[in-house]
C-alpha atoms as a PDB file:
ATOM      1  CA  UNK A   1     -17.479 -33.520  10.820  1.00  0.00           C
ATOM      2  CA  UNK A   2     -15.820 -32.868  14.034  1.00  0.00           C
ATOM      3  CA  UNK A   3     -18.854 -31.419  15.401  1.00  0.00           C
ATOM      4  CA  UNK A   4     -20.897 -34.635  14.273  1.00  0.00           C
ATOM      5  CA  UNK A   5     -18.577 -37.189  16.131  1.00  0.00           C
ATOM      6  CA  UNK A   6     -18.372 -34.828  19.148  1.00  0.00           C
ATOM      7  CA  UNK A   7     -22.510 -35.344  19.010  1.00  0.00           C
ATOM      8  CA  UNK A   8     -22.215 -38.525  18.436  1.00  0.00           C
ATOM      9  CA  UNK A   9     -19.890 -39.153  21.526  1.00  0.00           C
ATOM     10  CA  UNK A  10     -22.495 -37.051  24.022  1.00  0.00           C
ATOM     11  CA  UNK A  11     -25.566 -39.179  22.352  1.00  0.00           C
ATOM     12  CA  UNK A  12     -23.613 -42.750  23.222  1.00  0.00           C
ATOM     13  CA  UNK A  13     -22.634 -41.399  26.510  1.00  0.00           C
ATOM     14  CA  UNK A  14     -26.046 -40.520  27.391  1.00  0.00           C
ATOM     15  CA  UNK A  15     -27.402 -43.788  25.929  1.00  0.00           C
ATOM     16  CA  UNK A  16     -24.867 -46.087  27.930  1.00  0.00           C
ATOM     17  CA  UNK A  17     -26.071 -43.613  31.435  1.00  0.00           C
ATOM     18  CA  UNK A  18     -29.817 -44.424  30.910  1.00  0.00           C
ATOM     19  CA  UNK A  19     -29.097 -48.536  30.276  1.00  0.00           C
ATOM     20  CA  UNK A  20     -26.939 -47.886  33.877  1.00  0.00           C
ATOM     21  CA  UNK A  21     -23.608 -48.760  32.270  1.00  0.00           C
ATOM     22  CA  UNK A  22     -21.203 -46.666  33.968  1.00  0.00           C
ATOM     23  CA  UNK A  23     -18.401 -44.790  32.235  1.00  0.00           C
ATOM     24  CA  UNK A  24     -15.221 -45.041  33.859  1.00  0.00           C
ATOM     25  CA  UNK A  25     -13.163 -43.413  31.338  1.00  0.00           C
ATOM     26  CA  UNK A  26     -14.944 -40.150  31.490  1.00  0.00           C
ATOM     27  CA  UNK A  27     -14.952 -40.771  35.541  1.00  0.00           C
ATOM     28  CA  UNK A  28     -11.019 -40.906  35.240  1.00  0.00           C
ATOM     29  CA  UNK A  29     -10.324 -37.948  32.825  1.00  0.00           C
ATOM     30  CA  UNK A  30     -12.819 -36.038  35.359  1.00  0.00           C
ATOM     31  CA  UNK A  31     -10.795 -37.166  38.654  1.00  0.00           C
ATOM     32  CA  UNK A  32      -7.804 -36.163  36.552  1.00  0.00           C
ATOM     33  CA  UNK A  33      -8.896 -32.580  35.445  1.00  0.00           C
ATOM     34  CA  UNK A  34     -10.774 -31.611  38.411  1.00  0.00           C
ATOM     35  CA  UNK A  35      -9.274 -33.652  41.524  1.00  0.00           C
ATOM     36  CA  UNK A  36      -5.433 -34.303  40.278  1.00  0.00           C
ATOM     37  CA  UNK A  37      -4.256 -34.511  44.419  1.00  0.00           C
ATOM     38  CA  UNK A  38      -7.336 -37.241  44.988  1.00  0.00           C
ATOM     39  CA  UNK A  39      -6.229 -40.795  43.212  1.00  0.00           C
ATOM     40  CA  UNK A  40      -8.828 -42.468  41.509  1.00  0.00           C
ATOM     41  CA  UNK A  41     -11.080 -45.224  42.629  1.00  0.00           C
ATOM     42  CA  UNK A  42     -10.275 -48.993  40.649  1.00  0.00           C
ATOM     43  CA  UNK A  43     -13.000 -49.484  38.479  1.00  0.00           C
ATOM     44  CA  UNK A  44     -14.165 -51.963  40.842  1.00  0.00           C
ATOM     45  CA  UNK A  45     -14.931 -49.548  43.508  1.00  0.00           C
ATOM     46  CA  UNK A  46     -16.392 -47.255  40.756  1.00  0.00           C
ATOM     47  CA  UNK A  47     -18.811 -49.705  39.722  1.00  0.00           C
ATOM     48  CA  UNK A  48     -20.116 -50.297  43.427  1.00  0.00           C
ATOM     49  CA  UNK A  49     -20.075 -47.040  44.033  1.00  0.00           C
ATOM     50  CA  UNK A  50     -22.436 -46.222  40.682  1.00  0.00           C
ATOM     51  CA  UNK A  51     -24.540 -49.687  41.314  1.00  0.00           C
ATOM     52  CA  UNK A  52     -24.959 -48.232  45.376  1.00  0.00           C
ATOM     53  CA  UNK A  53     -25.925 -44.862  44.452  1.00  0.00           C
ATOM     54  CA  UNK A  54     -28.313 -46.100  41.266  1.00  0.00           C
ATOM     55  CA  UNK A  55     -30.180 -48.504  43.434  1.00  0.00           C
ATOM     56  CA  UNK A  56     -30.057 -46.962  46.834  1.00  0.00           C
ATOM     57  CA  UNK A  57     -31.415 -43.379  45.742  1.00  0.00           C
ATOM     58  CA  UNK A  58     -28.792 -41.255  46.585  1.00  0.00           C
ATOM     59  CA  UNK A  59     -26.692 -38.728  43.970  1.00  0.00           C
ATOM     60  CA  UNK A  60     -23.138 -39.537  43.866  1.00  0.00           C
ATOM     61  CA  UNK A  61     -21.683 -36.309  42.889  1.00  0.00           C
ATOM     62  CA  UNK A  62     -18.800 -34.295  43.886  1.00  0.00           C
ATOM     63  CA  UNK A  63     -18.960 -31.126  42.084  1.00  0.00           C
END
């Protein structure tokens, strides 16, 4: 069962990426785990920053 909702949780993330709905809560838990001396961006800056690099044709990644 656990197995099943951890699916589940990948399928909706990838469905909400490829509608362009950004996921700040997994962008948080990331800055968190992988960049704890680097405070995170408000979710306002988070969405420009996904709408920029969506529409503009750039990747936005940092690792």
């Amino acid at each position: 069962m656990t197995r099943l909702l951890s699916v589940a949780g990948y399928v909706g993330q990838s469905l909400r990426l490829m509608v362009g709905v950004p996921e700040y809560s997994a962008y948080v838990a990331h800055m968190r785990s992988r960049h704890p001396n680097k405070p995170p961006m408000s979710y306002q800056e988070f969405f420009q920053e996904c709408q920029t690099a969506r529409y503009d044709g750039r990747v936005g990644r940092c690792c």
